[in-house]
C-alpha atoms as a PDB file:
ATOM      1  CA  UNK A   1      99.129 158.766  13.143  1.00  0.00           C
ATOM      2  CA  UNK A   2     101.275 155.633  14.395  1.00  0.00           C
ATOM      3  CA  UNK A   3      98.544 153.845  16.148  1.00  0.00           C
ATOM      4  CA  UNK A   4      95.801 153.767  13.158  1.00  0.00           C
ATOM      5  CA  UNK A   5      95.893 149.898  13.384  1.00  0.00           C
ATOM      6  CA  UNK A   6      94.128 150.968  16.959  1.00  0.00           C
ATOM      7  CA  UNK A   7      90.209 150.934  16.762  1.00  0.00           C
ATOM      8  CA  UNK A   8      89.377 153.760  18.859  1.00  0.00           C
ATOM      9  CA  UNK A   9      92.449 155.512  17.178  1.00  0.00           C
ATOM     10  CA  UNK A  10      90.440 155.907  14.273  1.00  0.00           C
ATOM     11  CA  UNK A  11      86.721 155.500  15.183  1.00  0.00           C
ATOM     12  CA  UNK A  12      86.646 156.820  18.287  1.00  0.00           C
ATOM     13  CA  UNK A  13      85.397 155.264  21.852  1.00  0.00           C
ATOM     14  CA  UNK A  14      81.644 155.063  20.844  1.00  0.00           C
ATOM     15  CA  UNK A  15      80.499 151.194  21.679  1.00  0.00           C
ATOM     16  CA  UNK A  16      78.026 151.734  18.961  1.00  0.00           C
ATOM     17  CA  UNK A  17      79.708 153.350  15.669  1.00  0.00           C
ATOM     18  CA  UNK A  18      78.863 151.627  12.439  1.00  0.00           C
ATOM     19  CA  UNK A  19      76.951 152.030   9.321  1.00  0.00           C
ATOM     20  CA  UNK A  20      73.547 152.862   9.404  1.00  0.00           C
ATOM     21  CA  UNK A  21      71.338 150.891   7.829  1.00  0.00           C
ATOM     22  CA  UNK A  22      70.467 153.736   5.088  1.00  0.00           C
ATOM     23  CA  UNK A  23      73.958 153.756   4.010  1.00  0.00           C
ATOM     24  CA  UNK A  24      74.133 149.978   3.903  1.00  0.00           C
ATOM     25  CA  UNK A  25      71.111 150.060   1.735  1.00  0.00           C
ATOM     26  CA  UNK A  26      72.667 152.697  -0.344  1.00  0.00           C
ATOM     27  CA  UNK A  27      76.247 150.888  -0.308  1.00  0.00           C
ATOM     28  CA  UNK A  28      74.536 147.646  -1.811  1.00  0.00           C
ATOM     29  CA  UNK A  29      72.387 149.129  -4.668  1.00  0.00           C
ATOM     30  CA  UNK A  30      75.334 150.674  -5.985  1.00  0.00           C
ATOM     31  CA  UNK A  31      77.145 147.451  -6.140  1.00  0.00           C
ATOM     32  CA  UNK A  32      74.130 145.689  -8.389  1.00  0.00           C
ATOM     33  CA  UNK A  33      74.604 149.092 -10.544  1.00  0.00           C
ATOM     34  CA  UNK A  34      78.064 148.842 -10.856  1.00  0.00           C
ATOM     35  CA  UNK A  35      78.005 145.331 -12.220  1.00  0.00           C
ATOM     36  CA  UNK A  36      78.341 144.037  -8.302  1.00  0.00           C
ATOM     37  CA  UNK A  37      81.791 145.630  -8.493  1.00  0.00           C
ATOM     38  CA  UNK A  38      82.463 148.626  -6.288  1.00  0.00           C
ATOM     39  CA  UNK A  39      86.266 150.151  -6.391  1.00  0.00           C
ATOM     40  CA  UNK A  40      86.622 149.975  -2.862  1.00  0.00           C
ATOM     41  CA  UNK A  41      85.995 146.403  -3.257  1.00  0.00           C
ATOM     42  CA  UNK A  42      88.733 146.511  -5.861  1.00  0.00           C
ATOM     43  CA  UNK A  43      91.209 148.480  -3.652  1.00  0.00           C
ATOM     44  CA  UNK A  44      89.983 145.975  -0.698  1.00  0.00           C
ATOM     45  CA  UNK A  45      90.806 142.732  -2.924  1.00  0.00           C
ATOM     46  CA  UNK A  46      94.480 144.480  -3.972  1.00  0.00           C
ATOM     47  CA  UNK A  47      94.620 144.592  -0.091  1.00  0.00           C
ATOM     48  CA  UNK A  48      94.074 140.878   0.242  1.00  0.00           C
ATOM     49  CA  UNK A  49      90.868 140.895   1.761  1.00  0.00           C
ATOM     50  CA  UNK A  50      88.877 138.077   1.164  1.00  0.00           C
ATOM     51  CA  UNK A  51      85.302 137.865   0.667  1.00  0.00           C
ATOM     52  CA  UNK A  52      84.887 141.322  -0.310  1.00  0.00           C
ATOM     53  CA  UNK A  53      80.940 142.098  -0.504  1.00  0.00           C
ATOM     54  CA  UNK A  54      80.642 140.258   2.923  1.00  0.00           C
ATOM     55  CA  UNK A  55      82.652 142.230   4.608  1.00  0.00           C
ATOM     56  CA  UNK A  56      82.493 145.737   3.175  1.00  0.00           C
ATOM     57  CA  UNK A  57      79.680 147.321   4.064  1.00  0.00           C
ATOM     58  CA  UNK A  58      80.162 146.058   7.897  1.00  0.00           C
ATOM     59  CA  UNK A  59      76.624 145.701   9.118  1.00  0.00           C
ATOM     60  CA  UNK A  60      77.289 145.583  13.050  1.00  0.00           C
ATOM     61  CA  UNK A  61      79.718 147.469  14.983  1.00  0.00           C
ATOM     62  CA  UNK A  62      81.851 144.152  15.147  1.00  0.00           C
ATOM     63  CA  UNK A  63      81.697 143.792  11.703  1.00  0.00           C
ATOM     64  CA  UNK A  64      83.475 147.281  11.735  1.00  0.00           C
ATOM     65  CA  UNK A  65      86.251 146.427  14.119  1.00  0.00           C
ATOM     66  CA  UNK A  66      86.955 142.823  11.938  1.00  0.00           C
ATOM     67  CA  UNK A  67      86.856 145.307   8.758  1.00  0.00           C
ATOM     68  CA  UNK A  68      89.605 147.395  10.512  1.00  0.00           C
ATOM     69  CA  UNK A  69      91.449 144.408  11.734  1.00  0.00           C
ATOM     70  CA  UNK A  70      91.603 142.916   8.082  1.00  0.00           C
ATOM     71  CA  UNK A  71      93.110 146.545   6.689  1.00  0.00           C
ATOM     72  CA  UNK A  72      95.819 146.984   9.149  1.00  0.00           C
ATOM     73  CA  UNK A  73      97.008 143.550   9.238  1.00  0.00           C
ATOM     74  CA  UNK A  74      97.433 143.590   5.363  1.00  0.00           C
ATOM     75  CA  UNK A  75     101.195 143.472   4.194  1.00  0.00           C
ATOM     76  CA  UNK A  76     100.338 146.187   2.100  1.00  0.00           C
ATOM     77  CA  UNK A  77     101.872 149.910   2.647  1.00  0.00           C
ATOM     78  CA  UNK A  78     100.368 152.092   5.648  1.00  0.00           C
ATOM     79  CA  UNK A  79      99.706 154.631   3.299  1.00  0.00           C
ATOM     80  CA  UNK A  80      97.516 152.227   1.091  1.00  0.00           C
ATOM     81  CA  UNK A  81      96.250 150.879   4.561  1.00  0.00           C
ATOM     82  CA  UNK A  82      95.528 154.396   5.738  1.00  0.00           C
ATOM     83  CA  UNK A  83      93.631 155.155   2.199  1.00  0.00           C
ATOM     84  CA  UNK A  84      91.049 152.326   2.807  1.00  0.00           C
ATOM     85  CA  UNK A  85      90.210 153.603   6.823  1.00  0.00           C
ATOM     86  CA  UNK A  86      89.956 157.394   4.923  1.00  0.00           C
ATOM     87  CA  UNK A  87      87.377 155.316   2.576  1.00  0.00           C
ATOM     88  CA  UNK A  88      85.468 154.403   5.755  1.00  0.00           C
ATOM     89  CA  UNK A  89      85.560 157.140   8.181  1.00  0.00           C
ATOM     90  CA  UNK A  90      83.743 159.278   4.934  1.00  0.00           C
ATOM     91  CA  UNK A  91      81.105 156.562   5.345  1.00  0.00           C
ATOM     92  CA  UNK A  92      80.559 156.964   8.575  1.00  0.00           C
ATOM     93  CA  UNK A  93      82.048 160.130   9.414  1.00  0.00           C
ATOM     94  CA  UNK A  94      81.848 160.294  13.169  1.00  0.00           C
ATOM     95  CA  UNK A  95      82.134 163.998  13.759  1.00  0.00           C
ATOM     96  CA  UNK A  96      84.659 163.974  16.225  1.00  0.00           C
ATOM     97  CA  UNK A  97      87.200 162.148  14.075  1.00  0.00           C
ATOM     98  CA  UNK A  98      86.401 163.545  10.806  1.00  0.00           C
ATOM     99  CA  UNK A  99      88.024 161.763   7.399  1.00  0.00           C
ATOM    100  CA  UNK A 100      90.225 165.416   7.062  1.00  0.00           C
ATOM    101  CA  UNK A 101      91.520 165.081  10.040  1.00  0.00           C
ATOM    102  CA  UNK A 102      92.498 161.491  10.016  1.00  0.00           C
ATOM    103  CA  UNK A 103      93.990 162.336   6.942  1.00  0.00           C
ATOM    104  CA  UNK A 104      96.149 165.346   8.293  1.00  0.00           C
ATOM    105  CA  UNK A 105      97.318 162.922  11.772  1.00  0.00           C
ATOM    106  CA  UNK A 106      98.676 160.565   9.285  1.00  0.00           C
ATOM    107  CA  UNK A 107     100.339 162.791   6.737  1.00  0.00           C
ATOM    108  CA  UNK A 108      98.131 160.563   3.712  1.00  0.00           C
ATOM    109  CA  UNK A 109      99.707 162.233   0.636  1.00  0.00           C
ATOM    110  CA  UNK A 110      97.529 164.520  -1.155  1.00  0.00           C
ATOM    111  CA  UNK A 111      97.154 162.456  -4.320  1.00  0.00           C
ATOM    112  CA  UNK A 112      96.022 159.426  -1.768  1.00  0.00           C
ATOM    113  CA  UNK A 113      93.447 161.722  -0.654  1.00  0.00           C
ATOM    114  CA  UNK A 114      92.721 163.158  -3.847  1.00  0.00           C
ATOM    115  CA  UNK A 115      92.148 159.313  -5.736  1.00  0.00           C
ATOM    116  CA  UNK A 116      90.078 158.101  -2.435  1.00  0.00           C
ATOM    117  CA  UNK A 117      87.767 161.013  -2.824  1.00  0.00           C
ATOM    118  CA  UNK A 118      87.622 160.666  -6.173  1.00  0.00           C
ATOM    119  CA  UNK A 119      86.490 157.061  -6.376  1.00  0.00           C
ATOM    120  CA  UNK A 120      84.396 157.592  -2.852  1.00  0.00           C
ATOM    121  CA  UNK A 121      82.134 159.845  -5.585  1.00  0.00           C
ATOM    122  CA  UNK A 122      82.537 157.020  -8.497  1.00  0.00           C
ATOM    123  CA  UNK A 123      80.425 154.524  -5.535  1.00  0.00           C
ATOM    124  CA  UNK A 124      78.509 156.644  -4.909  1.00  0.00           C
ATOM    125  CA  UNK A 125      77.496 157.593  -8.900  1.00  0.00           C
ATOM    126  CA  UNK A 126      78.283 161.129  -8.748  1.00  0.00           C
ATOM    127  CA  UNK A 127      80.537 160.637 -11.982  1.00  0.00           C
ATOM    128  CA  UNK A 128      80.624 164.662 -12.344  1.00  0.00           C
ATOM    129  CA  UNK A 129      81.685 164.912  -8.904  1.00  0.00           C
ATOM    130  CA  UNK A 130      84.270 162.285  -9.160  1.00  0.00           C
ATOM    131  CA  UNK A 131      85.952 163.613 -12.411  1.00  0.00           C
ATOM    132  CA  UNK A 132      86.823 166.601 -10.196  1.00  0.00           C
ATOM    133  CA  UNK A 133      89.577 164.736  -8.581  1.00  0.00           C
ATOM    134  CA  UNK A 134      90.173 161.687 -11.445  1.00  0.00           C
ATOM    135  CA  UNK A 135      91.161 164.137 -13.481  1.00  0.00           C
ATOM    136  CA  UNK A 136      93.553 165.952 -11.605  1.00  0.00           C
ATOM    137  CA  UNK A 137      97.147 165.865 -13.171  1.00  0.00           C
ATOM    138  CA  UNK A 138      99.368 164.756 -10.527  1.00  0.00           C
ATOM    139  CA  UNK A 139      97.350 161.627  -9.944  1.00  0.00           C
ATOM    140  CA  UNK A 140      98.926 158.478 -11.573  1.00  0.00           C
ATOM    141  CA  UNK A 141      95.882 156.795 -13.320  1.00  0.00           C
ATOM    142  CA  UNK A 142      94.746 153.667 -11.545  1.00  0.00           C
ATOM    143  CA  UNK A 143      91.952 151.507 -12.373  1.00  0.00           C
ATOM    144  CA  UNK A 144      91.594 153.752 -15.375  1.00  0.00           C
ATOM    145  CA  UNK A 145      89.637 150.981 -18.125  1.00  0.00           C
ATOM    146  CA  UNK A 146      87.645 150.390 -15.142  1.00  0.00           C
ATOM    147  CA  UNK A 147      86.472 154.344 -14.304  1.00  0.00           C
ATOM    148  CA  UNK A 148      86.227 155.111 -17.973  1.00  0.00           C
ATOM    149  CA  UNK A 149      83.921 151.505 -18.276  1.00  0.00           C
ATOM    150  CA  UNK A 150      81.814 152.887 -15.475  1.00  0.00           C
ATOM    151  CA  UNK A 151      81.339 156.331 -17.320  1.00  0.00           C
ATOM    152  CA  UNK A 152      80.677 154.876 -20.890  1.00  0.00           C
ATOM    153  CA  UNK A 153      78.060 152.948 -19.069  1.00  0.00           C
ATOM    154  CA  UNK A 154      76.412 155.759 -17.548  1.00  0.00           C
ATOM    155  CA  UNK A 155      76.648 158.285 -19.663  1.00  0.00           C
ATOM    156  CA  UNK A 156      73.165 159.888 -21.127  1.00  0.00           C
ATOM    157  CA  UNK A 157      72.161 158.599 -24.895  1.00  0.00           C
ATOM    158  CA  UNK A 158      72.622 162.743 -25.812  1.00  0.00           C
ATOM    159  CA  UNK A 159      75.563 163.331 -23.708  1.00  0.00           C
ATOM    160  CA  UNK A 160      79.098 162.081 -23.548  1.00  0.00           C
ATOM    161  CA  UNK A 161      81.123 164.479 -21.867  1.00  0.00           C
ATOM    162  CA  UNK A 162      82.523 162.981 -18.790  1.00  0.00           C
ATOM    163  CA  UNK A 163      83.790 159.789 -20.434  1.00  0.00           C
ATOM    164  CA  UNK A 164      85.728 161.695 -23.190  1.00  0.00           C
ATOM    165  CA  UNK A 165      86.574 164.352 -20.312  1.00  0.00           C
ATOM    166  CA  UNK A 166      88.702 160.931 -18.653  1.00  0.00           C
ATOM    167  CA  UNK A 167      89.786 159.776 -21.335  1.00  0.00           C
ATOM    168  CA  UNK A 168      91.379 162.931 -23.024  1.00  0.00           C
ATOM    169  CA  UNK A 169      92.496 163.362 -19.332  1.00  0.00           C
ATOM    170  CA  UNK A 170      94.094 160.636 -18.756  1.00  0.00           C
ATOM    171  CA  UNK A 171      94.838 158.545 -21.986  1.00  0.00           C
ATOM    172  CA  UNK A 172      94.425 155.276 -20.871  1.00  0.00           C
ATOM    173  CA  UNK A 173      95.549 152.291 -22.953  1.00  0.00           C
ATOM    174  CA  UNK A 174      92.444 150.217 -22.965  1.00  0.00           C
ATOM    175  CA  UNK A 175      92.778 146.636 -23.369  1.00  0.00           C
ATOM    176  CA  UNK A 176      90.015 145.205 -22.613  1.00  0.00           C
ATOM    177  CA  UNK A 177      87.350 144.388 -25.328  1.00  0.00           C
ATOM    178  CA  UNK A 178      84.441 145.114 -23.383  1.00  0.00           C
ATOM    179  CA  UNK A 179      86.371 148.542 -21.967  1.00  0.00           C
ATOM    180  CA  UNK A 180      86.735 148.784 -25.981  1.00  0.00           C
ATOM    181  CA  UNK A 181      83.451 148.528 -27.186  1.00  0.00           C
ATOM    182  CA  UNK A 182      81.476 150.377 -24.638  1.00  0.00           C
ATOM    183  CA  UNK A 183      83.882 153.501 -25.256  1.00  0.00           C
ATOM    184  CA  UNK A 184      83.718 153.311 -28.528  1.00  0.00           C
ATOM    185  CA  UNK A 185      79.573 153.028 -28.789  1.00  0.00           C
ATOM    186  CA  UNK A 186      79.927 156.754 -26.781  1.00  0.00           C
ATOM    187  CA  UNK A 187      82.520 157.899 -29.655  1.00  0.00           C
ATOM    188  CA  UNK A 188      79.814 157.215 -31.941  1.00  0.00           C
ATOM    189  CA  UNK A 189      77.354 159.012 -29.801  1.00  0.00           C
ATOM    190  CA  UNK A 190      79.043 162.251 -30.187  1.00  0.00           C
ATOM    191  CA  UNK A 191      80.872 161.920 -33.511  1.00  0.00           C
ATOM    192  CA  UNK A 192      81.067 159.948 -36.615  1.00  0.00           C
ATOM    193  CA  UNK A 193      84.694 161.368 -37.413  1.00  0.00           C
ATOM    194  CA  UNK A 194      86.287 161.175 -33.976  1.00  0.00           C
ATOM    195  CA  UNK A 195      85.272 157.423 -33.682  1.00  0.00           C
ATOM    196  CA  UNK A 196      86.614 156.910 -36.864  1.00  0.00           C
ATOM    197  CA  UNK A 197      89.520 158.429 -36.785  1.00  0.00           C
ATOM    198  CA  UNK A 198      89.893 156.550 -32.650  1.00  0.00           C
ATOM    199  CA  UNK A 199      89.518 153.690 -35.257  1.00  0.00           C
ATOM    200  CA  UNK A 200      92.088 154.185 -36.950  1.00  0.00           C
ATOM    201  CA  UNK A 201      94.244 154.471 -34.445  1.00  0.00           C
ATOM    202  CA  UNK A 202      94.026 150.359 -33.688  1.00  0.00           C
ATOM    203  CA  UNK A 203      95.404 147.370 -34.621  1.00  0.00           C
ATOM    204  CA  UNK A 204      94.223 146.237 -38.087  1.00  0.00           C
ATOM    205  CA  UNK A 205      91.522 143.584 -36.969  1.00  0.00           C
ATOM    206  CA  UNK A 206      90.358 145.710 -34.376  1.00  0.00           C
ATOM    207  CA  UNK A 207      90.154 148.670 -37.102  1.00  0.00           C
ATOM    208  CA  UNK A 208      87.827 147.013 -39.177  1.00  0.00           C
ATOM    209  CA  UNK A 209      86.051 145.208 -36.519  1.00  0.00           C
ATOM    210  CA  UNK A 210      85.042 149.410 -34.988  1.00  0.00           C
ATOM    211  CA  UNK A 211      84.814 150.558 -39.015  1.00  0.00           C
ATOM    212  CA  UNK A 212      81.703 148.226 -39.351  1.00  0.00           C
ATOM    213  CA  UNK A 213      80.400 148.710 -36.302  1.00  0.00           C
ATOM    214  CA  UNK A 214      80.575 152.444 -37.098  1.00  0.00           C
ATOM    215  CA  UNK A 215      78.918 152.140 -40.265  1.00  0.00           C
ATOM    216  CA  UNK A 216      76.463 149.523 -38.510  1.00  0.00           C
ATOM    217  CA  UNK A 217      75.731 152.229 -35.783  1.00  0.00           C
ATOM    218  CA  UNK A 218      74.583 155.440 -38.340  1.00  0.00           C
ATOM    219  CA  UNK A 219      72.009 153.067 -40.249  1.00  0.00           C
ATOM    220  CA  UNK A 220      70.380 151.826 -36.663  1.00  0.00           C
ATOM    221  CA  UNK A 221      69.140 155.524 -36.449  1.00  0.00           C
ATOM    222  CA  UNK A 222      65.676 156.176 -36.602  1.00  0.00           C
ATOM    223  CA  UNK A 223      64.807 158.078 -40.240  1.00  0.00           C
ATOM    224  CA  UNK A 224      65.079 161.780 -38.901  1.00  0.00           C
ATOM    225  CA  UNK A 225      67.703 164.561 -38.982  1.00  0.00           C
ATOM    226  CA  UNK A 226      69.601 163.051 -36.810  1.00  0.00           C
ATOM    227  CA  UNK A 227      70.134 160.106 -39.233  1.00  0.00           C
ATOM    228  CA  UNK A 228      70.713 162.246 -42.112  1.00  0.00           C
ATOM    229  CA  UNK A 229      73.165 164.328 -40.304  1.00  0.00           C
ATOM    230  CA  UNK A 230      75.180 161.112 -39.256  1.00  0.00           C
ATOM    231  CA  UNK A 231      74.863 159.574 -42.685  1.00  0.00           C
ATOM    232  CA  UNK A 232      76.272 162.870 -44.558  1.00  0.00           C
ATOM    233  CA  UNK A 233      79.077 162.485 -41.984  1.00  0.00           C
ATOM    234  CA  UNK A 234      79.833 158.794 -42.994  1.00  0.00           C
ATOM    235  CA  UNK A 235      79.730 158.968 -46.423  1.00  0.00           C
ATOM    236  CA  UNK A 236      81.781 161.964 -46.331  1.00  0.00           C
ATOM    237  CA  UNK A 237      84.570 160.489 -44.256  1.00  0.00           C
ATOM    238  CA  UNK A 238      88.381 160.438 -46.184  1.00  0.00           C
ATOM    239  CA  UNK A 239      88.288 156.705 -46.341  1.00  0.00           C
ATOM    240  CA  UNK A 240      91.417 154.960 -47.888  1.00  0.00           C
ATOM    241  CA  UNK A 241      91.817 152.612 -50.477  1.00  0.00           C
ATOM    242  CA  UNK A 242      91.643 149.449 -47.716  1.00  0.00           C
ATOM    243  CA  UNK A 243      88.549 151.181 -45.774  1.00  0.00           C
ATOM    244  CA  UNK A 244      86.627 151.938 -49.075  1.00  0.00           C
ATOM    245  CA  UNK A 245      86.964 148.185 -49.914  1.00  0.00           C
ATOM    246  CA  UNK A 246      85.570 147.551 -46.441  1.00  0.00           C
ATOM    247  CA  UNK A 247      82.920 149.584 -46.877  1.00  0.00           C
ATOM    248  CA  UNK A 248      81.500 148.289 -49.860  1.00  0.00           C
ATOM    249  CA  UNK A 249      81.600 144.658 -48.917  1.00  0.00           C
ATOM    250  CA  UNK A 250      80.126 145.417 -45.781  1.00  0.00           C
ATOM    251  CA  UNK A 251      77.083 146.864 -46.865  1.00  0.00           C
ATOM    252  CA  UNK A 252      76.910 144.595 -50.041  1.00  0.00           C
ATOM    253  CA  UNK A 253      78.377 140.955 -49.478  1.00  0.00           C
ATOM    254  CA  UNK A 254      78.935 141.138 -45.468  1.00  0.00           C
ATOM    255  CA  UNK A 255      76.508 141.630 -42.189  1.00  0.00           C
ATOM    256  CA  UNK A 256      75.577 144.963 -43.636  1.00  0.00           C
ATOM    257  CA  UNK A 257      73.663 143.960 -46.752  1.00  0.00           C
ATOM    258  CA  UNK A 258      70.975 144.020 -44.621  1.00  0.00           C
ATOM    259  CA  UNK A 259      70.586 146.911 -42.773  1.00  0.00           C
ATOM    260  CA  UNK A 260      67.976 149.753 -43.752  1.00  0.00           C
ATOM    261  CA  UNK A 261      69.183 151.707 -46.289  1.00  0.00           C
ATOM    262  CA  UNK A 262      72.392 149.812 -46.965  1.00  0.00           C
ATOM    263  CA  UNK A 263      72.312 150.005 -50.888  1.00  0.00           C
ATOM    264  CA  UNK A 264      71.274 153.983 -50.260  1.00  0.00           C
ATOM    265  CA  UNK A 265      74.475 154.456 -48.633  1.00  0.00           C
ATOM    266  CA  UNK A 266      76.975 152.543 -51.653  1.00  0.00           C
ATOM    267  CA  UNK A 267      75.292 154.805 -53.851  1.00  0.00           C
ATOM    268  CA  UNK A 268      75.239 157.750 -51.611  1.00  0.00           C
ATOM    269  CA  UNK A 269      79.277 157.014 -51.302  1.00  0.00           C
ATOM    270  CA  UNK A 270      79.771 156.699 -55.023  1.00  0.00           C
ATOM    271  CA  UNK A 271      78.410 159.922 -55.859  1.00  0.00           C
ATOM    272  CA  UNK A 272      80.823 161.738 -52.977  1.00  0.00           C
ATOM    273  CA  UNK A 273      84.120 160.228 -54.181  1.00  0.00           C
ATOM    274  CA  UNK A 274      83.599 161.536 -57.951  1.00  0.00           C
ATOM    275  CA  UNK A 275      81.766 158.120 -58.985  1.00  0.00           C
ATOM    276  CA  UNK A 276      78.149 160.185 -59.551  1.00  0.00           C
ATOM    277  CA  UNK A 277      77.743 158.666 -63.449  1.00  0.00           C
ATOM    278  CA  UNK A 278      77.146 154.927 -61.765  1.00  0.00           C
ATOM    279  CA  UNK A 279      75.518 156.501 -58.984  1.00  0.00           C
ATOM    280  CA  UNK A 280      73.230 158.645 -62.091  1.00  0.00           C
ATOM    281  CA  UNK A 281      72.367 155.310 -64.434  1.00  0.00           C
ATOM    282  CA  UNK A 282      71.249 153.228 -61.073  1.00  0.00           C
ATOM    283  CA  UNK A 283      68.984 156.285 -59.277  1.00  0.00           C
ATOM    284  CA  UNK A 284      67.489 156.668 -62.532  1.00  0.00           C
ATOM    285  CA  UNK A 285      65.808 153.530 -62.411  1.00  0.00           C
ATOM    286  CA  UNK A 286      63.695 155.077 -59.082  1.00  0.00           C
ATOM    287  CA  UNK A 287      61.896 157.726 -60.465  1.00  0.00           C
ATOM    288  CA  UNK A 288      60.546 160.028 -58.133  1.00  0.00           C
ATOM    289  CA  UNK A 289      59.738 157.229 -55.691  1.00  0.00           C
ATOM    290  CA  UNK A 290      61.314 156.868 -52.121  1.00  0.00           C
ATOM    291  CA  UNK A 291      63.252 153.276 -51.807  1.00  0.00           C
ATOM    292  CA  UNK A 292      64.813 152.466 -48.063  1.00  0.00           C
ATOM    293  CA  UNK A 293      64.110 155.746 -46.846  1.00  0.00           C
ATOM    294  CA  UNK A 294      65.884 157.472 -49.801  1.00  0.00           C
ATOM    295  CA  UNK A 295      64.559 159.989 -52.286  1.00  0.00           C
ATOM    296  CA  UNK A 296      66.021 159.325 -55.166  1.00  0.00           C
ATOM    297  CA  UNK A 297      64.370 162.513 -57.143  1.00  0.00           C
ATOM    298  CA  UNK A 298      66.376 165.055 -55.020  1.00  0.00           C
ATOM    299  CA  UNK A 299      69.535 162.522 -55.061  1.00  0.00           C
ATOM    300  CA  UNK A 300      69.653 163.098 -58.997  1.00  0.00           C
ATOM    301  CA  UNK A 301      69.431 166.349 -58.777  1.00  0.00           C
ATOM    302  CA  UNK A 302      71.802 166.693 -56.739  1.00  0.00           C
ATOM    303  CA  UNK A 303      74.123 164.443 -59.054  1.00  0.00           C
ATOM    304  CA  UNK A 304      73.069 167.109 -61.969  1.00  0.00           C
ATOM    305  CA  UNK A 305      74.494 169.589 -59.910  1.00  0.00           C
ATOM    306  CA  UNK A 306      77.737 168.450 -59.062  1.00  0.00           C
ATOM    307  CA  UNK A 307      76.004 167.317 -55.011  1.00  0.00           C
ATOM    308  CA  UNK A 308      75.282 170.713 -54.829  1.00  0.00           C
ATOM    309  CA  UNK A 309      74.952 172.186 -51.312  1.00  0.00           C
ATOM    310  CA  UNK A 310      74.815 169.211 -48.482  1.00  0.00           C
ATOM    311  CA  UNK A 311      71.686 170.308 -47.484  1.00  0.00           C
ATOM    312  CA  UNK A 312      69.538 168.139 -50.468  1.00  0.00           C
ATOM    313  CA  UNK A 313      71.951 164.737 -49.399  1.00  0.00           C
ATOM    314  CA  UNK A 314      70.666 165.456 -46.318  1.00  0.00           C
ATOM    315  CA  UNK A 315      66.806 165.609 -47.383  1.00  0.00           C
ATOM    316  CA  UNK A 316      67.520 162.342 -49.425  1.00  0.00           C
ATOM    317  CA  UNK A 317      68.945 160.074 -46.592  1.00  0.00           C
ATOM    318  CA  UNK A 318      66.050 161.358 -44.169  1.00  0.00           C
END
């Protein structure tokens, strides 16, 4: 399509095509979710368009027709150009010029199409839905911190599947520290060793910075299986020479000293790298008694036994 910097080209004749007022109520809720940051707004700013969230949604019909004005005459590529209107038209949708077709007329290349739809979803919060085409491998990643920010955000407490779908997807190199932390509080979500092991896979400072917050992470559990299961998994992890030191200051000297259960765990950690006669001659002192949420009865006997099966570290960390 040569003419799409024509109004009626795209939209059609109607006098009266523009958003309705559902959509521009749907449009603007969105944005407050999304941290008053849509990614058409982003694509929109990379256009040059100024004043973003005043002019996109268009609340009149010549709000429209500026919107349109302010695409075409960007110095940007048609294609990009063309990408945007695509963007709109699946707002609006105006039956007789449907977003496919305007698509097909001007011969928008399939992974335009495919990213447009893809963050059309993202705006709208159907992250599922979205993934379908963000993930798709000839797409060249763009925004990708910002998509897989959006996803840590809104991904359930018990479920973490479409951020670490993206990211396995796409590998993005994230950079940002709040793009940083947000992943990483999903990697602890759904496993103690894959966010250590993403850990390790950092700069030093940033290594130890995600190693205590890690460690801070499993003891903010409620007392449960759930915590037990998570702190046999941290004090089981292959920890180096430089990580064990971390770990023991942490939890004794640093910001760790005082979360619940923090002496529980040095001990617990001594007695599962081969250190159980310290860990014996200090639980003895407990008795039978439970101290920070540990039993240290079933921990000793345990220690008699060489740990013995998992399932009694488990029933002392509960």
């Amino acid at each position: 399509m040569e003419d799409f910097d024509q109004f009626k080209a795209v939209f059609g004749s109607r006098p009266d095509i523009t958003y309705d007022q559902q959509t521009i109520d749907h449009v603007l809720r969105n944005r407050r979710l999304l941290e008053n940051e849509l990614f058409i707004d982003r694509l929109l700013k990379a256009l040059g368009v100024e004043k973003v969230s005043k002019s996109y949604p268009p609340r009149s019909h010549q709000d429209l027709k500026i919107l349109h004005q302010r695409v075409v005459l960007s110095p940007s590529p048609d294609h990009h150009k063309q990408s945007i209107l695509y963007y709109i038209l699946k707002d609006i949708a105006p039956p007789d010029h449907a977003p496919a077709n305007f698509a097909e007329t001007c011969f928008l290349p399939e992974r335009y199409k495919i990213f447009i739809d893809g963050i059309w979803h993202l705006d709208r919060l159907k992250f599922e839905r979205a993934l379908d085409y963000l993930c798709e491998p000839t797409l060249t990643p763009t925004f990708p911190e910002e998509i897989l920010y959006t996803l840590c955000r809104h991904a359930p407490d018990d479920n973490a599947t479409l951020p670490l779908a993206y990211f396995h997807t796409t590998s993005p190199s994230i950079t940002s520290n709040k793009v940083l932390e947000a992943f990483f509080s999903v990697l602890c979500r759904s496993s103690i060793t894959e966010a250590f092991y993403f850990s390790r896979s950092q700069g030093e400072l940033i290594h130890q910075h995600l190693f205590e917050k890690l460690i801070t992470f499993v003891h903010a559990n409620a007392a449960g299986a759930l915590r037990a299961t998570r702190g046999v998994e941290l004090i089981s992890l292959p920890l180096n020479e430089k990580e064990e030191k971390w770990f023991d200051e942490f939890l004794s000297q640093g910001k760790g000293r005082t979360l619940y259960g923090a002496h529980d765990t040095i001990m617990i950690r001594a007695i599962a790298t081969g250190r159980s006669q310290d860990a014996s001659d200090q639980s003895s002192h407990a008795g039978n008694r439970k101290i920070d949420g540990l039993n240290w009865a079933i921990l000793k006997e345990s220690i008699q036994h060489g740990l013995g099966p998992r399932k009694h570290l488990k029933s002392a960390i509960q």
